[in-house]
Every structure is written in C-alpha cells, then in structure tokens.
C-alpha atoms as a PDB file:
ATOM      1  CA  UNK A   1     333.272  -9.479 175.646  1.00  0.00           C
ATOM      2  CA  UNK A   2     336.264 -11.389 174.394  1.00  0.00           C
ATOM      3  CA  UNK A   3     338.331  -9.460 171.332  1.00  0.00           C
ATOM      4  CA  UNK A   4     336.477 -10.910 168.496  1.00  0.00           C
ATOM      5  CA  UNK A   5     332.898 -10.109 169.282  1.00  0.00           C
ATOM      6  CA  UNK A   6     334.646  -6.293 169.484  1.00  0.00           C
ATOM      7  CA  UNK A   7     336.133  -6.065 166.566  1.00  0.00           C
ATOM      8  CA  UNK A   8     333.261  -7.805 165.025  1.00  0.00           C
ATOM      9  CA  UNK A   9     331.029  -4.412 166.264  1.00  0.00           C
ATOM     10  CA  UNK A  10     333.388  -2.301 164.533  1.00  0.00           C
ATOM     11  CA  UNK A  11     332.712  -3.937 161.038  1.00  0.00           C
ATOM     12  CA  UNK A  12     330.384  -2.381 159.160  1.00  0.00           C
ATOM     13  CA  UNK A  13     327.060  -4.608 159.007  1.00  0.00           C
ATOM     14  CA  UNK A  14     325.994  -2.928 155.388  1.00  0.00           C
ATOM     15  CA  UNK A  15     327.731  -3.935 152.210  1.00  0.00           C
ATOM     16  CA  UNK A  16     329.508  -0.827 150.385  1.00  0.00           C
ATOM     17  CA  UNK A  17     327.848  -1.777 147.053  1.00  0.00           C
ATOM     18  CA  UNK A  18     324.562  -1.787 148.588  1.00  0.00           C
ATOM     19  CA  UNK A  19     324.917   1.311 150.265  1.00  0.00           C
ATOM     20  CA  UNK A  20     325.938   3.013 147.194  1.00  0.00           C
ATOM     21  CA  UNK A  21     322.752   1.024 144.586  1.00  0.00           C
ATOM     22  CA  UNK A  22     320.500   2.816 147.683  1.00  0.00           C
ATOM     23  CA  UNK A  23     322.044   5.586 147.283  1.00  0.00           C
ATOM     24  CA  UNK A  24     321.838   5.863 143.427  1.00  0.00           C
ATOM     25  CA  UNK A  25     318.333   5.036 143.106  1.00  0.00           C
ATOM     26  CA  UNK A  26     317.699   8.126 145.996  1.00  0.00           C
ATOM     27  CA  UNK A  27     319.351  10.334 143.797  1.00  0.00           C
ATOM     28  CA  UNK A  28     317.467   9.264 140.567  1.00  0.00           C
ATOM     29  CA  UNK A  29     313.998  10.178 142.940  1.00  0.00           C
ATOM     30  CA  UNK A  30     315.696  13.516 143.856  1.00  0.00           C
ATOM     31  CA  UNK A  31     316.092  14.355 139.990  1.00  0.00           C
ATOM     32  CA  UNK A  32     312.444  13.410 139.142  1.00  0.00           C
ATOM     33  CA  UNK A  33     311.087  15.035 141.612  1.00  0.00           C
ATOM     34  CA  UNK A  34     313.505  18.174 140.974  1.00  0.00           C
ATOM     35  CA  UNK A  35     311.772  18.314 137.574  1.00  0.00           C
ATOM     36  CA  UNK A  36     308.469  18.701 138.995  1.00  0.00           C
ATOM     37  CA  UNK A  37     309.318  21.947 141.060  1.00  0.00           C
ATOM     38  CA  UNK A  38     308.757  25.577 139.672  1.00  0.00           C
ATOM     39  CA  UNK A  39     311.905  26.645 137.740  1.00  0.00           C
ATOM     40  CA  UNK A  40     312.996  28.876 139.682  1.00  0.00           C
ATOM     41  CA  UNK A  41     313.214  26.770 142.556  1.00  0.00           C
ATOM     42  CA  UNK A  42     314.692  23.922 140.199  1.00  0.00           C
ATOM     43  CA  UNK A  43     317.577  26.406 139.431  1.00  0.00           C
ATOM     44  CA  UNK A  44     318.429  27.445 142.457  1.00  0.00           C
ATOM     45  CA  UNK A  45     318.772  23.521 144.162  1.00  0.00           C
ATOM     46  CA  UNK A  46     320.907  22.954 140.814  1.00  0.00           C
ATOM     47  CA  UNK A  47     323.448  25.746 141.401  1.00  0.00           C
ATOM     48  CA  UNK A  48     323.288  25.758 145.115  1.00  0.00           C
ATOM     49  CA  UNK A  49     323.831  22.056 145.607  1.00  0.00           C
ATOM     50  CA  UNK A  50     325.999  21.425 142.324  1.00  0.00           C
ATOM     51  CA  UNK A  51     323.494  18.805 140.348  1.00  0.00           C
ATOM     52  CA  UNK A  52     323.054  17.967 136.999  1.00  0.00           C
ATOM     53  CA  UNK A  53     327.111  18.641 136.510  1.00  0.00           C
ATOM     54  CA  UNK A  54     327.150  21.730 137.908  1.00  0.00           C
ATOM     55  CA  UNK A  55     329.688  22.723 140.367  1.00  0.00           C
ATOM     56  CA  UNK A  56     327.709  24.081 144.242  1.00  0.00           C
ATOM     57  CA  UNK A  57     327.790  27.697 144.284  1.00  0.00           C
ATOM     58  CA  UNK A  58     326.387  29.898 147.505  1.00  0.00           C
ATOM     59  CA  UNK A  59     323.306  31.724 147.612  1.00  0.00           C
ATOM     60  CA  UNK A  60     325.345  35.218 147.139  1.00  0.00           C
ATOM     61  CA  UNK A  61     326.580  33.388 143.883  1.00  0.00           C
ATOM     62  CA  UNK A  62     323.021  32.058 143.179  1.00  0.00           C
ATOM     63  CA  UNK A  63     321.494  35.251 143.272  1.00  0.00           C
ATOM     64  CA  UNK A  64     324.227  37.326 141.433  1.00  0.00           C
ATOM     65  CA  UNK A  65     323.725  34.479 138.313  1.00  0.00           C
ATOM     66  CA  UNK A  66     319.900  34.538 138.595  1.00  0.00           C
ATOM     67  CA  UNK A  67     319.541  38.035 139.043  1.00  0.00           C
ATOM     68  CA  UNK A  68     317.486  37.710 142.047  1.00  0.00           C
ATOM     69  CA  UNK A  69     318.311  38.748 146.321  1.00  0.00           C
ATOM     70  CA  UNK A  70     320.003  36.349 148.372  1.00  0.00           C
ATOM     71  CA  UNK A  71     317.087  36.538 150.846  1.00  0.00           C
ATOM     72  CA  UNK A  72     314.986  35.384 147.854  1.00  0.00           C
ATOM     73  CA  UNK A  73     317.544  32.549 147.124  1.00  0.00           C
ATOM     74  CA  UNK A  74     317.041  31.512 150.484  1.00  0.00           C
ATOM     75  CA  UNK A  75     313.222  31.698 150.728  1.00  0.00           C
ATOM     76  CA  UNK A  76     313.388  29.607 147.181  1.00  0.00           C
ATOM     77  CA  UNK A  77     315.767  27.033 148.622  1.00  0.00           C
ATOM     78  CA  UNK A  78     313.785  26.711 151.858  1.00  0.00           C
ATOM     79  CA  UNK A  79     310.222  25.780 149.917  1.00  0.00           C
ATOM     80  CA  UNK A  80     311.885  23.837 147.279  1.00  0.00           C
ATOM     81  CA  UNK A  81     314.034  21.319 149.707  1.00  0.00           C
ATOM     82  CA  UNK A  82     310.892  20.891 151.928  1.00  0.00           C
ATOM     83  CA  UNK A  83     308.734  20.042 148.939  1.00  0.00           C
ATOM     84  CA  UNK A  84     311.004  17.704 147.723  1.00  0.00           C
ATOM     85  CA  UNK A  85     310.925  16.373 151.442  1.00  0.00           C
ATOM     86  CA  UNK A  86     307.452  15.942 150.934  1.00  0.00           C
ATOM     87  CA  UNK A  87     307.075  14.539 148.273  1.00  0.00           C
ATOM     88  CA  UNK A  88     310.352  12.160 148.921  1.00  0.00           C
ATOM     89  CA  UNK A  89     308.570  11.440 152.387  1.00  0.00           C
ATOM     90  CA  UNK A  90     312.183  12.031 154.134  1.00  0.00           C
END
C-alpha cells in the first residue's frame, strides 16, 4: 500500500455536518419519546443525564432532589433507558 491509499484510510469517510444533522434528529426522537415515559422515570433521565438544560447529576443527587432511594433511582433509570431502547429500536 503506497502512502496515499494510507493516509486516505485515516480520513474520515462521514462528513462532520452529517454526522451532527443524524445526530440532532436522534436527539429530537429521544425527547419525544422521553415525554411518553411515566414522570418519574422522565425526571430521573432529565437530572441524571443533564437534558432539557439541566446540568447531569448522580443517582445519590437524583434521589436526595426527588426524595426517593438511590436503589429506586437506579431501578427507575434501568426501565426508563430500556423503554426508550424499545421504543427507539436501538
């Protein structure tokens, strides 16, 4: 393999803009979908994984602010990311 075919493998194949209009229309999915989960579990993706302008807290910080156990925050993060899974079919 000459030089130029191996720095040609090195170049990204994807355009950045691309990558980030895929990755903007995945989020907007995540959101809808977020909407359609029980509120509690809705609250707890929100703070634990910082959307809707909310900075990512832990589950310790979760469950002080939602007056609930960490074990709970945990059991409520488990079912709510594999619904959205699911329902995201990812």
């Amino acid at each position: 393999m000459d030089m130029e075919q191996h720095l040609l493998g090195l170049v990204p194949d994807e355009d950045c803009t691309a990558t980030r209009a895929e990755q903007a229309v995945l989020a907007g999915h995540v959101l809808g979908v977020l909407n359609t989960l029980p509120r509690r579990q809705r609250l707890v993706l929100i703070h634990r994984f910082g959307l809707r302008n909310h900075p990512p807290l832990t589950q310790q910080q979760v469950s002080r602010k939602m007056g609930i156990s960490r074990s709970y925050v945990s059991r409520l993060e488990k079912k709510a990311v594999e619904t959205l899974r699911s329902l995201l079919q990812i």
